[in-house]
Every structure is written in C-alpha cells, then in structure tokens.
C-alpha atoms as a PDB file:
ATOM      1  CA  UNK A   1     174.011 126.517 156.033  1.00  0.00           C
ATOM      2  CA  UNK A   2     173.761 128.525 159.800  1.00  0.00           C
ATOM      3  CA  UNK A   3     176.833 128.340 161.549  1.00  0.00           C
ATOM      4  CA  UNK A   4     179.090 127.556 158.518  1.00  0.00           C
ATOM      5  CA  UNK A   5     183.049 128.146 158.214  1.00  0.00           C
ATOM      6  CA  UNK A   6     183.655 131.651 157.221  1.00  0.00           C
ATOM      7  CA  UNK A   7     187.248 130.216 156.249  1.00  0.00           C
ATOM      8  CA  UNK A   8     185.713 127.456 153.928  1.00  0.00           C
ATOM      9  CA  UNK A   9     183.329 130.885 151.680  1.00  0.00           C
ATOM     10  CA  UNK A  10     187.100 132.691 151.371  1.00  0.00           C
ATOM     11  CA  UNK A  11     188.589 129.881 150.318  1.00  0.00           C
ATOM     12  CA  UNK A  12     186.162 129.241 147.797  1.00  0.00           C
ATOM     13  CA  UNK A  13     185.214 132.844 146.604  1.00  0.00           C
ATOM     14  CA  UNK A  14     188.633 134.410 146.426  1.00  0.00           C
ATOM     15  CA  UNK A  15     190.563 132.717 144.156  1.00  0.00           C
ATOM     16  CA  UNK A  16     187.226 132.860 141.810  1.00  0.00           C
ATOM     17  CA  UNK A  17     187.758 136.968 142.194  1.00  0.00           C
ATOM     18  CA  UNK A  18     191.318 137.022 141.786  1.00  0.00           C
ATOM     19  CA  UNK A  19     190.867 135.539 138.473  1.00  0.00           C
ATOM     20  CA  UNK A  20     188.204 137.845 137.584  1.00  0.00           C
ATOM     21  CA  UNK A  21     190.638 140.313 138.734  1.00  0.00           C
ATOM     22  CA  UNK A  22     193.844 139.352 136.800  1.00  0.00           C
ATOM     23  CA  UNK A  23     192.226 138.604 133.412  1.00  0.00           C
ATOM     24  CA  UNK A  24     190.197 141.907 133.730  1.00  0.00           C
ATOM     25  CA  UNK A  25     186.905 139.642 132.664  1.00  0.00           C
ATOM     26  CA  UNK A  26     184.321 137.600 134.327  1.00  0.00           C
ATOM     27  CA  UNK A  27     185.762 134.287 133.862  1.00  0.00           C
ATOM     28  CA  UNK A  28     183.305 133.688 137.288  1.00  0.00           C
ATOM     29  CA  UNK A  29     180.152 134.869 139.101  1.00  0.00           C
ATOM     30  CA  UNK A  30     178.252 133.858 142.469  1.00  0.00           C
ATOM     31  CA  UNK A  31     175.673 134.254 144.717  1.00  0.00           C
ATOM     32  CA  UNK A  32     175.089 133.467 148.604  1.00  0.00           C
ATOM     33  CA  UNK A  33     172.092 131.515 149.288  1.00  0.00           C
ATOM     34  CA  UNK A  34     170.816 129.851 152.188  1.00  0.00           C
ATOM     35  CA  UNK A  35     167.870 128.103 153.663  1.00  0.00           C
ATOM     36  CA  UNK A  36     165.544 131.081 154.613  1.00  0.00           C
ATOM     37  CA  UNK A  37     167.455 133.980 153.068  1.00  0.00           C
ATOM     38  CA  UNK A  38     168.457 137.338 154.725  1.00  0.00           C
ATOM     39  CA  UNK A  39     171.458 137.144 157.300  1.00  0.00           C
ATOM     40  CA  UNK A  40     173.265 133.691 157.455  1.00  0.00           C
ATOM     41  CA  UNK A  41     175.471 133.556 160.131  1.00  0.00           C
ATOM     42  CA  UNK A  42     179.123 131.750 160.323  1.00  0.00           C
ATOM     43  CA  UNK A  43     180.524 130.239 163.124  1.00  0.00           C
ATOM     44  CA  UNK A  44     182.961 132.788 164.345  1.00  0.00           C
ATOM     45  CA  UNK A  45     179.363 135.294 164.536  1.00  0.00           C
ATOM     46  CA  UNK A  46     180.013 137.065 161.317  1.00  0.00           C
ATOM     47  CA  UNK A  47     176.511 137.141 158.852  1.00  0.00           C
ATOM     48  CA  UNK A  48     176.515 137.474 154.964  1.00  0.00           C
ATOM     49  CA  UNK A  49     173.714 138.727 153.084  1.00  0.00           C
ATOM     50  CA  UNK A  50     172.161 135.811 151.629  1.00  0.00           C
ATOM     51  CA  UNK A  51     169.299 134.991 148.809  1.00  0.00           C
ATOM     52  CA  UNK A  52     166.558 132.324 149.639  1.00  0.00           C
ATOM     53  CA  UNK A  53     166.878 128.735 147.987  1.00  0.00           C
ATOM     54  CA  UNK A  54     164.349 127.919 145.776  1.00  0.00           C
ATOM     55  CA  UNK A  55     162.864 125.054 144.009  1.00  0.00           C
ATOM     56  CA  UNK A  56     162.699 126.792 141.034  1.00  0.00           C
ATOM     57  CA  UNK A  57     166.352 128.458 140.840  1.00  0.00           C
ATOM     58  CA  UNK A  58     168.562 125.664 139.199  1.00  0.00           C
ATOM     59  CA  UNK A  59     170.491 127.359 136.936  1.00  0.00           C
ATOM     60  CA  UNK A  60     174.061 126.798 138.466  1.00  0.00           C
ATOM     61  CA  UNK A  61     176.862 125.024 136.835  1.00  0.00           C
ATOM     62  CA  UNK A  62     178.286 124.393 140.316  1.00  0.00           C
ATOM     63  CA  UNK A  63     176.875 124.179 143.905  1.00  0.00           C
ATOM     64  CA  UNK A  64     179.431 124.796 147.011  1.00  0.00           C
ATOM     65  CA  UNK A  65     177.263 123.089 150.094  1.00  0.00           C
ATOM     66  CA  UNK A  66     179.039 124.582 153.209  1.00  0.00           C
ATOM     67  CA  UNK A  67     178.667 123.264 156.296  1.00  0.00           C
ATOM     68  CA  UNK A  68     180.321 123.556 160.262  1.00  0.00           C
ATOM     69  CA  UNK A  69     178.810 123.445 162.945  1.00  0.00           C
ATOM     70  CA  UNK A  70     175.489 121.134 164.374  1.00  0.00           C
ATOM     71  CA  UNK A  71     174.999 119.473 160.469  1.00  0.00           C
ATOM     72  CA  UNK A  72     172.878 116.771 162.379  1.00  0.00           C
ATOM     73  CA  UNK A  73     170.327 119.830 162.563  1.00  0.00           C
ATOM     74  CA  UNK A  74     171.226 120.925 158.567  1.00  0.00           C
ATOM     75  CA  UNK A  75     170.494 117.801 157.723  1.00  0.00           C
ATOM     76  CA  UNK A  76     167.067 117.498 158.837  1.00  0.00           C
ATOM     77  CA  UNK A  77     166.442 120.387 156.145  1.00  0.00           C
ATOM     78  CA  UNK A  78     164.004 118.655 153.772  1.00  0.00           C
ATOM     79  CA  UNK A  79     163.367 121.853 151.692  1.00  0.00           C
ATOM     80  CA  UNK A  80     167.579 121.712 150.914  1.00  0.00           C
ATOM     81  CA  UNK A  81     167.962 118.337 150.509  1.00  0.00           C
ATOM     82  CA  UNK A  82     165.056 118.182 148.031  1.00  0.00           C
ATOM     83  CA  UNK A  83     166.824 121.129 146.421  1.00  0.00           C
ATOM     84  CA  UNK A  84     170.479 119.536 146.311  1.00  0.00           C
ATOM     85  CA  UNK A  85     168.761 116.153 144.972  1.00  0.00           C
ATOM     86  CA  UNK A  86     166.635 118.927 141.633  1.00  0.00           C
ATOM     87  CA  UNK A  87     169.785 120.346 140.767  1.00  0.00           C
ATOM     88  CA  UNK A  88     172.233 117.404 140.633  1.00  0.00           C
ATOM     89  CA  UNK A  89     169.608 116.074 138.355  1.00  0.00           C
ATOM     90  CA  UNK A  90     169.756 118.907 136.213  1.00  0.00           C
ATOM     91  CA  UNK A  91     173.456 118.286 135.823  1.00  0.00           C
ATOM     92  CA  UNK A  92     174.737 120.743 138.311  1.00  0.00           C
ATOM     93  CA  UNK A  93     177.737 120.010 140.088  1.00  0.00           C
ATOM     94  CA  UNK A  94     177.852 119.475 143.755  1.00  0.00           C
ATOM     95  CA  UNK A  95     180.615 120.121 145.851  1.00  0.00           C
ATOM     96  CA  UNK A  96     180.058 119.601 150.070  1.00  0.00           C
ATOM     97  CA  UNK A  97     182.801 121.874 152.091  1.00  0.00           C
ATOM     98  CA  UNK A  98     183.656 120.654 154.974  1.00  0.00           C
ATOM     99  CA  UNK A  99     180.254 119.126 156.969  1.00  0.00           C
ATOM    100  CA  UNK A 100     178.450 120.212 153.844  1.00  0.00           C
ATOM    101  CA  UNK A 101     178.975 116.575 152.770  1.00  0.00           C
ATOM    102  CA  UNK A 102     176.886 115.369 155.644  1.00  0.00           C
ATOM    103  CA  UNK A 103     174.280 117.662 153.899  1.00  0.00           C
ATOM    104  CA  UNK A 104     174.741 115.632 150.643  1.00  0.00           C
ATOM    105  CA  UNK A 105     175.228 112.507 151.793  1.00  0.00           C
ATOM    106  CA  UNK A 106     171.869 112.667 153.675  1.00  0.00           C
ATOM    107  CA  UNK A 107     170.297 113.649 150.006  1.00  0.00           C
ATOM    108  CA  UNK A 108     171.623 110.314 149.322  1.00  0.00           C
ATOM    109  CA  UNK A 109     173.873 111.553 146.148  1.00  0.00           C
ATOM    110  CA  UNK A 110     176.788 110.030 148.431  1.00  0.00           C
ATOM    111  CA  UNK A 111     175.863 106.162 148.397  1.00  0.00           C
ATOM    112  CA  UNK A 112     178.423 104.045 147.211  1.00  0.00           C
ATOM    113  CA  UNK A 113     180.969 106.698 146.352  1.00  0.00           C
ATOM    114  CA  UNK A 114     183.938 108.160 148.246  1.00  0.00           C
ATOM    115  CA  UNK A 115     183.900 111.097 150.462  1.00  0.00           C
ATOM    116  CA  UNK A 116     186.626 113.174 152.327  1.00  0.00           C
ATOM    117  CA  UNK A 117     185.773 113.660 155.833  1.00  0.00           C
ATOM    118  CA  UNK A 118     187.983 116.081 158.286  1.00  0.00           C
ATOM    119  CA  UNK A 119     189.327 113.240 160.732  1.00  0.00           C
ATOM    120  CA  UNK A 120     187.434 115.001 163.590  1.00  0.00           C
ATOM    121  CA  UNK A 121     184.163 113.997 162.026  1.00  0.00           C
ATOM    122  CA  UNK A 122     184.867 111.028 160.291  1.00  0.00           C
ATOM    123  CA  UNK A 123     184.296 108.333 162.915  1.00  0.00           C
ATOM    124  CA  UNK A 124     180.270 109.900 163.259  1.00  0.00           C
ATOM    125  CA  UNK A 125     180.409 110.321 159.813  1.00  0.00           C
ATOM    126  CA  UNK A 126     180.710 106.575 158.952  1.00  0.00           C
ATOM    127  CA  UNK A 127     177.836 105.538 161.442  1.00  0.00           C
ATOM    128  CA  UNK A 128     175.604 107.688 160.314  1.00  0.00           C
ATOM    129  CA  UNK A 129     176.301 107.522 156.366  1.00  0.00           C
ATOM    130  CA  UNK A 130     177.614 103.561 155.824  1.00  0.00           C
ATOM    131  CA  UNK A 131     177.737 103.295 152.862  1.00  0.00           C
ATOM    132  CA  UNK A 132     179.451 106.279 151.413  1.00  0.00           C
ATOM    133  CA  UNK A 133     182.906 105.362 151.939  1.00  0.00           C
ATOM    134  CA  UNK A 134     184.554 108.155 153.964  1.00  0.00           C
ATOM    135  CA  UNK A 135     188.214 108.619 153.678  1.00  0.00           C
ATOM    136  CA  UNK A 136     190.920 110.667 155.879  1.00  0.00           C
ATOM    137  CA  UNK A 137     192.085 112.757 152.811  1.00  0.00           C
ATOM    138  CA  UNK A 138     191.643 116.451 151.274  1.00  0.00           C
ATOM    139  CA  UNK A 139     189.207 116.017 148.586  1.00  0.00           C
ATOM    140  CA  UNK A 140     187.117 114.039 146.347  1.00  0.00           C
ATOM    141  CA  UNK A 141     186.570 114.974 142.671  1.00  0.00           C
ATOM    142  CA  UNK A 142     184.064 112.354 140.731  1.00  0.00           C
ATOM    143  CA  UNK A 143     181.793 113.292 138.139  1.00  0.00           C
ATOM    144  CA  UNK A 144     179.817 116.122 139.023  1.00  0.00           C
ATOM    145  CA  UNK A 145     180.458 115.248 142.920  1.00  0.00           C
ATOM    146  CA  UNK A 146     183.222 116.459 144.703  1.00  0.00           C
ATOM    147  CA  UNK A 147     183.804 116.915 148.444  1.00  0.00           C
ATOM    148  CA  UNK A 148     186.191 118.577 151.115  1.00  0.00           C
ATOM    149  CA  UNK A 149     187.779 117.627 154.510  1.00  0.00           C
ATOM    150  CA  UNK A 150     187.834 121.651 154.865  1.00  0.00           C
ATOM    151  CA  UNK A 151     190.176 124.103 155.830  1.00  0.00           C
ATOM    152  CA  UNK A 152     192.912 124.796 153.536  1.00  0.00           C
ATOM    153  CA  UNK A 153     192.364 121.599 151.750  1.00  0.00           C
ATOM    154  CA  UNK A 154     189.538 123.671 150.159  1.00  0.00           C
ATOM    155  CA  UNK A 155     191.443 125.539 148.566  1.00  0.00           C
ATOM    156  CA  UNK A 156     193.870 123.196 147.240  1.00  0.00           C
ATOM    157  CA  UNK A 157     189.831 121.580 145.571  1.00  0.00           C
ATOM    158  CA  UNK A 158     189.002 125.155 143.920  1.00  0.00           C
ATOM    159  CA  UNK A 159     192.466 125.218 142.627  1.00  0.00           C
ATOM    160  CA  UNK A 160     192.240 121.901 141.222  1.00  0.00           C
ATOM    161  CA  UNK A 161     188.488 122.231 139.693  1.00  0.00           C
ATOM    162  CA  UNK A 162     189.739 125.795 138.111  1.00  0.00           C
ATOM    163  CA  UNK A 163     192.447 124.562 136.331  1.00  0.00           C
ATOM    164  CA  UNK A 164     190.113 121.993 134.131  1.00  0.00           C
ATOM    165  CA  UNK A 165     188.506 125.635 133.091  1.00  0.00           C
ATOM    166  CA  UNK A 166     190.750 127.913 132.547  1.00  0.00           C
ATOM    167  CA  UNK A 167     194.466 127.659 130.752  1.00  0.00           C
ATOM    168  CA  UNK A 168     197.276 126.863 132.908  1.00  0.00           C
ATOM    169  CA  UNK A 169     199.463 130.646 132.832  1.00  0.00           C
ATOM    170  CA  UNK A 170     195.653 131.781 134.415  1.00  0.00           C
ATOM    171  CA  UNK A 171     196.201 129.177 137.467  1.00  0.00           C
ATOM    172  CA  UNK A 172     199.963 129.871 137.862  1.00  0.00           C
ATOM    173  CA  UNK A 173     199.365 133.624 138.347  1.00  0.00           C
ATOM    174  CA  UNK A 174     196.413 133.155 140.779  1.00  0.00           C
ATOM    175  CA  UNK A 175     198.649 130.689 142.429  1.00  0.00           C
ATOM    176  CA  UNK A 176     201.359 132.871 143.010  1.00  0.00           C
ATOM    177  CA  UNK A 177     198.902 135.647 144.249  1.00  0.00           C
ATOM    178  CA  UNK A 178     197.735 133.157 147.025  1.00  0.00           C
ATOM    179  CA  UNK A 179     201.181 132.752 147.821  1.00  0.00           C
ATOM    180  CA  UNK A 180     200.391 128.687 146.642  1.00  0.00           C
ATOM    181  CA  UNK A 181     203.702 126.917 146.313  1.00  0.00           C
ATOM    182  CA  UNK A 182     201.773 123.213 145.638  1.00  0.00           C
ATOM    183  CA  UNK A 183     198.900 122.401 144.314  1.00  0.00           C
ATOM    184  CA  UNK A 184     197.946 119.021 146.595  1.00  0.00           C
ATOM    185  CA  UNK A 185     196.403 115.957 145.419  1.00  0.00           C
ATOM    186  CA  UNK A 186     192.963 115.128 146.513  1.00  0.00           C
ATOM    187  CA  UNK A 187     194.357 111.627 147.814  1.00  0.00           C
ATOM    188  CA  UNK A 188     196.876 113.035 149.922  1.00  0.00           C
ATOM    189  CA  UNK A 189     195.956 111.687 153.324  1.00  0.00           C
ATOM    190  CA  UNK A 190     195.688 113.946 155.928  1.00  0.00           C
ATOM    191  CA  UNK A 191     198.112 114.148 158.707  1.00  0.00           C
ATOM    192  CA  UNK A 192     195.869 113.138 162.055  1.00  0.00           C
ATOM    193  CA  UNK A 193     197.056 114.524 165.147  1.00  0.00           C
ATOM    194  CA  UNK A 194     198.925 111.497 166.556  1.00  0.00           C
ATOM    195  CA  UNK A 195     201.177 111.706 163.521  1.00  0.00           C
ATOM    196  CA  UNK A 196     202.339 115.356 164.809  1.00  0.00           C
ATOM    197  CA  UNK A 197     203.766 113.840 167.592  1.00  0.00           C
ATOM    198  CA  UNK A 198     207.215 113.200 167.731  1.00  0.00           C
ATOM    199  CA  UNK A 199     207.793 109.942 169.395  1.00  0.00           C
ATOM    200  CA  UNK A 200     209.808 106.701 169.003  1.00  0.00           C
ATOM    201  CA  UNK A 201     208.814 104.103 167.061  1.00  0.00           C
ATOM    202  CA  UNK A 202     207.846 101.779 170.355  1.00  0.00           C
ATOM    203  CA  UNK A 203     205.832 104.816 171.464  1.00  0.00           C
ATOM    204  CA  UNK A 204     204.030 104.717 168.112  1.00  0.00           C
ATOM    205  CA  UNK A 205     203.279 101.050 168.461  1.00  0.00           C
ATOM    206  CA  UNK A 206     201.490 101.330 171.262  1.00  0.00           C
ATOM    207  CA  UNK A 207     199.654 104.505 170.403  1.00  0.00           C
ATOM    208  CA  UNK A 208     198.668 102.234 167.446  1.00  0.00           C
ATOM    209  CA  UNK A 209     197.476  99.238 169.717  1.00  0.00           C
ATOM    210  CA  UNK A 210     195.662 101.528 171.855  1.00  0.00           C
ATOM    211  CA  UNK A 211     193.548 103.096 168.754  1.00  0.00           C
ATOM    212  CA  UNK A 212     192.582  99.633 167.223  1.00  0.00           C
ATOM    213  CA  UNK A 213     191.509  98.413 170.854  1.00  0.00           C
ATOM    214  CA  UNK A 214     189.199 101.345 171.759  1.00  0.00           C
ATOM    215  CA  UNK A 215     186.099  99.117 172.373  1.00  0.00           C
ATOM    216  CA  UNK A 216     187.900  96.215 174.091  1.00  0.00           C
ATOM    217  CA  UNK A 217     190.961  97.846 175.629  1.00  0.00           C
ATOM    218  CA  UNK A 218     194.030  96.088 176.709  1.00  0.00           C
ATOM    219  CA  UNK A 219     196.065  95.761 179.138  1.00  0.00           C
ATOM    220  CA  UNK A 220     199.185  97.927 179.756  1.00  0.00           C
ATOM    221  CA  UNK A 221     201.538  95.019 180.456  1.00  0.00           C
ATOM    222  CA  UNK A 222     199.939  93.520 176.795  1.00  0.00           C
ATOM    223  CA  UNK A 223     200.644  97.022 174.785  1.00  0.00           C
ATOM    224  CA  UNK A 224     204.130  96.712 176.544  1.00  0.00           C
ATOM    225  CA  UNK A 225     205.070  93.599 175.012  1.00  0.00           C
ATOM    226  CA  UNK A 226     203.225  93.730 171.590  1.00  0.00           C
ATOM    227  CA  UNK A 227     205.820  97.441 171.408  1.00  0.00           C
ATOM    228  CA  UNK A 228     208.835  95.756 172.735  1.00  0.00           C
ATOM    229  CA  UNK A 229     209.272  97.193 175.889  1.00  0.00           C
ATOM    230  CA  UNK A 230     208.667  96.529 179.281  1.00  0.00           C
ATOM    231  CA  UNK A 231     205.774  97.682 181.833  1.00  0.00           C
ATOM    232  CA  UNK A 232     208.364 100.382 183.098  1.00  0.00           C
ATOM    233  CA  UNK A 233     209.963 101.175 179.782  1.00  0.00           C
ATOM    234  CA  UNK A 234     206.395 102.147 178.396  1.00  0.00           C
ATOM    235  CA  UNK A 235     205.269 104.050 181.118  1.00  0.00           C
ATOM    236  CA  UNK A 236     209.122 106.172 181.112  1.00  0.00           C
ATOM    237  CA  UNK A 237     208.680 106.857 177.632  1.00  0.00           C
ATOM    238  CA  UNK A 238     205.288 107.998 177.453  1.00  0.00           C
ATOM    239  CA  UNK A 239     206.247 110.816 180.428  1.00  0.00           C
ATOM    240  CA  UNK A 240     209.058 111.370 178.438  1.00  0.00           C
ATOM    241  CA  UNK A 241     207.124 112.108 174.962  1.00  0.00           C
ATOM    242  CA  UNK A 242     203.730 112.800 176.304  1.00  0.00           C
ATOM    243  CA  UNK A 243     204.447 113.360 179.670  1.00  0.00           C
ATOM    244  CA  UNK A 244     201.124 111.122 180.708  1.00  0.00           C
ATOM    245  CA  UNK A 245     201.105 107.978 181.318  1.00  0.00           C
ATOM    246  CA  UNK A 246     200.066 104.968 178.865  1.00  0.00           C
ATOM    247  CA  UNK A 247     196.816 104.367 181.278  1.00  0.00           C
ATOM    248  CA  UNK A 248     196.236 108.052 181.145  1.00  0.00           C
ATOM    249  CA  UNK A 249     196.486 108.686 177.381  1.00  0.00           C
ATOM    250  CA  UNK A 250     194.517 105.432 176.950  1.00  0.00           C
ATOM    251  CA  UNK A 251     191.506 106.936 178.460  1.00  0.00           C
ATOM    252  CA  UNK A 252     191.764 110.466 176.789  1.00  0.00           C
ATOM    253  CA  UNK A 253     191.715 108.414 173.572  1.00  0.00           C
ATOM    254  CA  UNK A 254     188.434 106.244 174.402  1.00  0.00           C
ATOM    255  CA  UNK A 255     186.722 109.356 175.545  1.00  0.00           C
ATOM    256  CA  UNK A 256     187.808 111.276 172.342  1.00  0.00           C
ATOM    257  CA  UNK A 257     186.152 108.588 170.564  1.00  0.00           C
ATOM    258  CA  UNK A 258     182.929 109.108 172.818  1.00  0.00           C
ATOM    259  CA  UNK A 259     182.813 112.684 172.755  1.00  0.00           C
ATOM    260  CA  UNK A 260     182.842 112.491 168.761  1.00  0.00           C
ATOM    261  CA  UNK A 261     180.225 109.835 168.749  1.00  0.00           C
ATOM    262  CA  UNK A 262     178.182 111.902 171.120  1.00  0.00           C
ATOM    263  CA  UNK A 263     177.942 115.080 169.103  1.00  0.00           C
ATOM    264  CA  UNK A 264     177.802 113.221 165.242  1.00  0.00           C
ATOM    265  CA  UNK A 265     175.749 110.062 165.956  1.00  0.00           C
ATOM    266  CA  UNK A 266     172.341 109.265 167.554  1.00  0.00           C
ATOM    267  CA  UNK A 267     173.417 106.551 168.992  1.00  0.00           C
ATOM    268  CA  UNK A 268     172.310 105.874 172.613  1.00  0.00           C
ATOM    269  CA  UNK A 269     174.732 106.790 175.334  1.00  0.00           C
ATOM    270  CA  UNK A 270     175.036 103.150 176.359  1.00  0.00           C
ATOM    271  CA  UNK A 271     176.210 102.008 173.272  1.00  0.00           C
ATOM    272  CA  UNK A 272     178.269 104.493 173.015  1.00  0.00           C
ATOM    273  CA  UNK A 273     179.942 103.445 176.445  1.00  0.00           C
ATOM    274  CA  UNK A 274     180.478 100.397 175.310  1.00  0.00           C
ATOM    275  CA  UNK A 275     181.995 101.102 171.915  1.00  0.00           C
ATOM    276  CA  UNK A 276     184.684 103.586 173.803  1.00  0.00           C
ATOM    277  CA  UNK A 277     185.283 100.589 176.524  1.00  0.00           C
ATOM    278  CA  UNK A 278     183.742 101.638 179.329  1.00  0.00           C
ATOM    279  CA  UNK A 279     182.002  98.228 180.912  1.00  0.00           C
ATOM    280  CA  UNK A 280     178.781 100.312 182.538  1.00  0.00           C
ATOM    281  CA  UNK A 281     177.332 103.875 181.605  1.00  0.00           C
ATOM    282  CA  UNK A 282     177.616 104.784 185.003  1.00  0.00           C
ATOM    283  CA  UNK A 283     181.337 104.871 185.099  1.00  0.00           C
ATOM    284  CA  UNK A 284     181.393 106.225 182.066  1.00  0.00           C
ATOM    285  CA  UNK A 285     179.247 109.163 182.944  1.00  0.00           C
ATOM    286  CA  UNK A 286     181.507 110.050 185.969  1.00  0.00           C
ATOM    287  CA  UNK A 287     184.608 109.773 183.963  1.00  0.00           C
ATOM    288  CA  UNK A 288     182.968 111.870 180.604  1.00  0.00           C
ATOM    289  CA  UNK A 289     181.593 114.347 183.293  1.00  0.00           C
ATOM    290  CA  UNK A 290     185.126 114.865 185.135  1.00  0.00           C
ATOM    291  CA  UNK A 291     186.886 115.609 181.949  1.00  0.00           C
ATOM    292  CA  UNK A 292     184.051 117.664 179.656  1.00  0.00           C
ATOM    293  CA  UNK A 293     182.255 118.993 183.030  1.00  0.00           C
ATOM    294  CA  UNK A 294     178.837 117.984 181.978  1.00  0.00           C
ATOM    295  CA  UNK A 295     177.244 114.331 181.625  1.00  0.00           C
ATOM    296  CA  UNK A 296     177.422 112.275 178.252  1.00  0.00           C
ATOM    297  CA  UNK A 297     173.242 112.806 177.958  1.00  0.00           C
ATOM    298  CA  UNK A 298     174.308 116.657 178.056  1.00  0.00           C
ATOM    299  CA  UNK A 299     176.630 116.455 175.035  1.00  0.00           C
ATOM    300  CA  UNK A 300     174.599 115.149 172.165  1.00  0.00           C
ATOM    301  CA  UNK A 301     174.960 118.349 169.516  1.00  0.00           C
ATOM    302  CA  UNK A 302     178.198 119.823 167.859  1.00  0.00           C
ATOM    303  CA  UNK A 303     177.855 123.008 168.401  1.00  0.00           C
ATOM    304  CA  UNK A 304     180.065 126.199 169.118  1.00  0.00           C
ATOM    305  CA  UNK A 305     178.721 126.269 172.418  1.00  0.00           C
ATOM    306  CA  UNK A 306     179.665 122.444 173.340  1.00  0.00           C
ATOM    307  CA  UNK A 307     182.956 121.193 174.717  1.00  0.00           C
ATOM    308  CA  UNK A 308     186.029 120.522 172.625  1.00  0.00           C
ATOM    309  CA  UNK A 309     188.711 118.006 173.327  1.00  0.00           C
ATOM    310  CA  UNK A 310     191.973 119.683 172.290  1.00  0.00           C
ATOM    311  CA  UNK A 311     194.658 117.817 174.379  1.00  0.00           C
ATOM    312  CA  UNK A 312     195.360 113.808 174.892  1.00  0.00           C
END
C-alpha cells in the first residue's frame, strides 16, 4: 500500500533471496503489487516498481499486506479489500505487516481472532476493529492468517513461517547470514516505552496508576499514597528519573493517548477530550495546540507529514 515501510519489504524479501541464494535453487519467488500499479512509494520517499492487483490474479500461496503510514485512507480501498477477502478464500495465506493488518481486519478476515498491533497503534486499533483482539506482541501465526507488530519483529515472522518449509540446516545458515542469534516467539510481548525506563519500583507504581486513570485522572497526593511515598517524595523522584514532574508527565501521557486517537480513530474531538481527561474541548485544544503546534481538528490523519510525540 502508498506510503508503506521500506524496512517491513527487506525484511520480508531478503531472507526469501538468501535462501534462494545459499541452496543455489528457487526454493522462493515474488512479485510487488499494489493498488494501481507502476511506482509505489514507501514512506522514507523511495518507489518500487510495482504490478496492478487484480481480481483475477489469485494464484499466491502467500500474501504479505504491508502497510505504514495513513491506513485509515488504505482501508477505504474497496477494490483491495475485495481482493484480500477472493484470495483468502482460495486458500491463500494472508499475512498483514505492520498497519497492513488494519487493511485485513477491515476485510473482516480479523473478527474474533488475535492480532499483533505495534503499541503505537494499538489503542486506535482496538476502537476501530473491536472485535479482533489486538495484542502488544510480535506476531500472530493462525491458520492461513498471520500478522506483525512490524519492524524487526517481521523478521523474526518470516523466519518462523520458513522454517515449517524448508529443513532446519536451510534456516540455521540463513540465520547466521542475518547475523540472527534468536529466533523470537510470536507471544513475546513487546517492550513499550515506559518499560525502557529505568526507575524505582515506587516510580513505576505511579507511572502505572497514571496509565489506568487516563480518562478520569487522579490526584497527585492519591498516586503518592497508592506508590508509597509522599507528595514531595513523588515529585523528587520523578525529577530525579524523568526529570519532570508527576503533574507534567501526567499530561504528556493523556495527550499521547489523544494524539493516537486523533490520527487512528474517527472519533469526534470531544470524545476524544474526554477519554484523555480533559473536562472541556476547549482546554483541551489549547493544551494539544501548545504541545503539537496545531489544533486537535488539525490532526486527524497519520501521516509522514503530521506531528509525532517522541518524548514524555
């Protein structure tokens, strides 16, 4: 799909040549396609030469759906999703990389099955798609569905889907060519970015409390207590860790959660307030604007061009 992860087509192409390569046969052949055919381009602005989808091409054994950037607008592709639905009947399998499981899930193969979702989509992923059940790990792998958080857990997915092909001394060598120690397991849980944080466990607490209280926040003096510190305690070790205070962080937390319900969901803006625990859109609009420099209304597509929230 436009704007997809260059990273994600490496990860899935390149261990498929490298095996071509080592056994000196072709153990595995592909082809680019895309919507409308021609140039697709990635994310970063590099294009690949691509062939047009079509209705009547369904002879795949295994479909790689990749996906970044604005899948809101992929997944409003009727033409694709019809396509996805024809060949999973036909016993293809179907594989969504990264936001390409938005494009699946919206095809409706998802319902009532698990999903891996990167944990920067997941919380838009869940409103939009309830009842696929969307998990924080690297991959899924059920019968002829399978689906990746992205990034490198993509290639610990291709890894794990070659080696039911091909004999094991085939995966060790193309293992040790990608200089892959590990193998991981699909449910291994992804580490979210509080957990790189080194903090004590009070600290930890309260960034928990804080989290589970996003839509009806509470008080610092109450997230003192429930961690086992004072008022002043809290607030010295957060500077100390985070070097922000509890209030501070607090806020960068509920709008993170905004920010990611802006761009994923189409929920309205005052909802969306609400459920980040702001008590009127108007304060939340001068708060979202001072921090993203542009008014929630303003920020309602993930795309390359919109803001990112990279610190808390």
């Amino acid at each position: 799909m436009p704007n997809f992860s260059n990273l994600g087509l490496g990860l899935v192409i390149e261990p498929l040549f490298i095996t071509n390569w080592l056994t000196q046969s072709k153990q595995f052949s592909w082809r680019i396609l895309s919507p409308h055919g021609g140039s697709v381009f990635a994310s970063n602005g590099m294009s690949h030469p691509s062939d047009p989808i079509s209705m009547a091409d369904i002879e795949f054994d295994i479909l790689f759906v990749l996906a970044s950037f604005e899948p809101r607008q992929q997944t409003l592709n009727r033409k694709v999703l019809n396509w996805v639905q024809k060949l999973h009947r036909f016993g293809t399998e179907i594989v969504g990389i990264e936001t390409g499981s938005e494009v699946i899930a919206a095809a409706g193969l998802l319902n009532g099955k698990s999903a891996a979702v990167h944990w920067d989509n997941i919380a838009g992923f869940r409103e939009l798609y309830p009842d696929v059940n969307a998990k924080a790990i690297l991959f899924t792998a059920e019968s002829k569905l399978m689906t990746s958080a992205g990034a490198t857990s993509i290639l610990d997915l291709i890894l794990s889907w070659m080696g039911s092909k091909l004999e094991p001394k085939i995966i060790r060598e193309v293992t040790r060519h990608l200089l892959k120690t590990q193998i991981k397991n699909g449910d291994d849980q992804q580490q979210l970015p509080e957990q790189q944080i080194s903090v004590s466990s009070n600290i930890e607490i309260a960034i928990n409390l804080m989290n589970e209280n996003l839509e009806n926040p509470l008080a610092c003096k109450v997230i003192a207590e429930k961690s086992g510190l004072s008022r002043r305690q809290l607030e010295r070790q957060f500077f100390q860790h985070l070097l922000t205070t509890p209030g501070q962080y607090y806020i960068a937390l509920r709008l993170k959660n905004a920010h990611r319900l802006l761009q994923q969901t189409e929920l309205p803006v005052t909802e969306i307030a609400l459920q980040s625990g702001f008590e009127s859109p108007e304060h939340f609009s001068r708060v979202y604007r001072r921090r993203f420099g542009r008014p929630p209304s303003k920020d309602r597509l993930q795309a390359i061009s919109s803001p990112a929230m990279f610190k808390i």
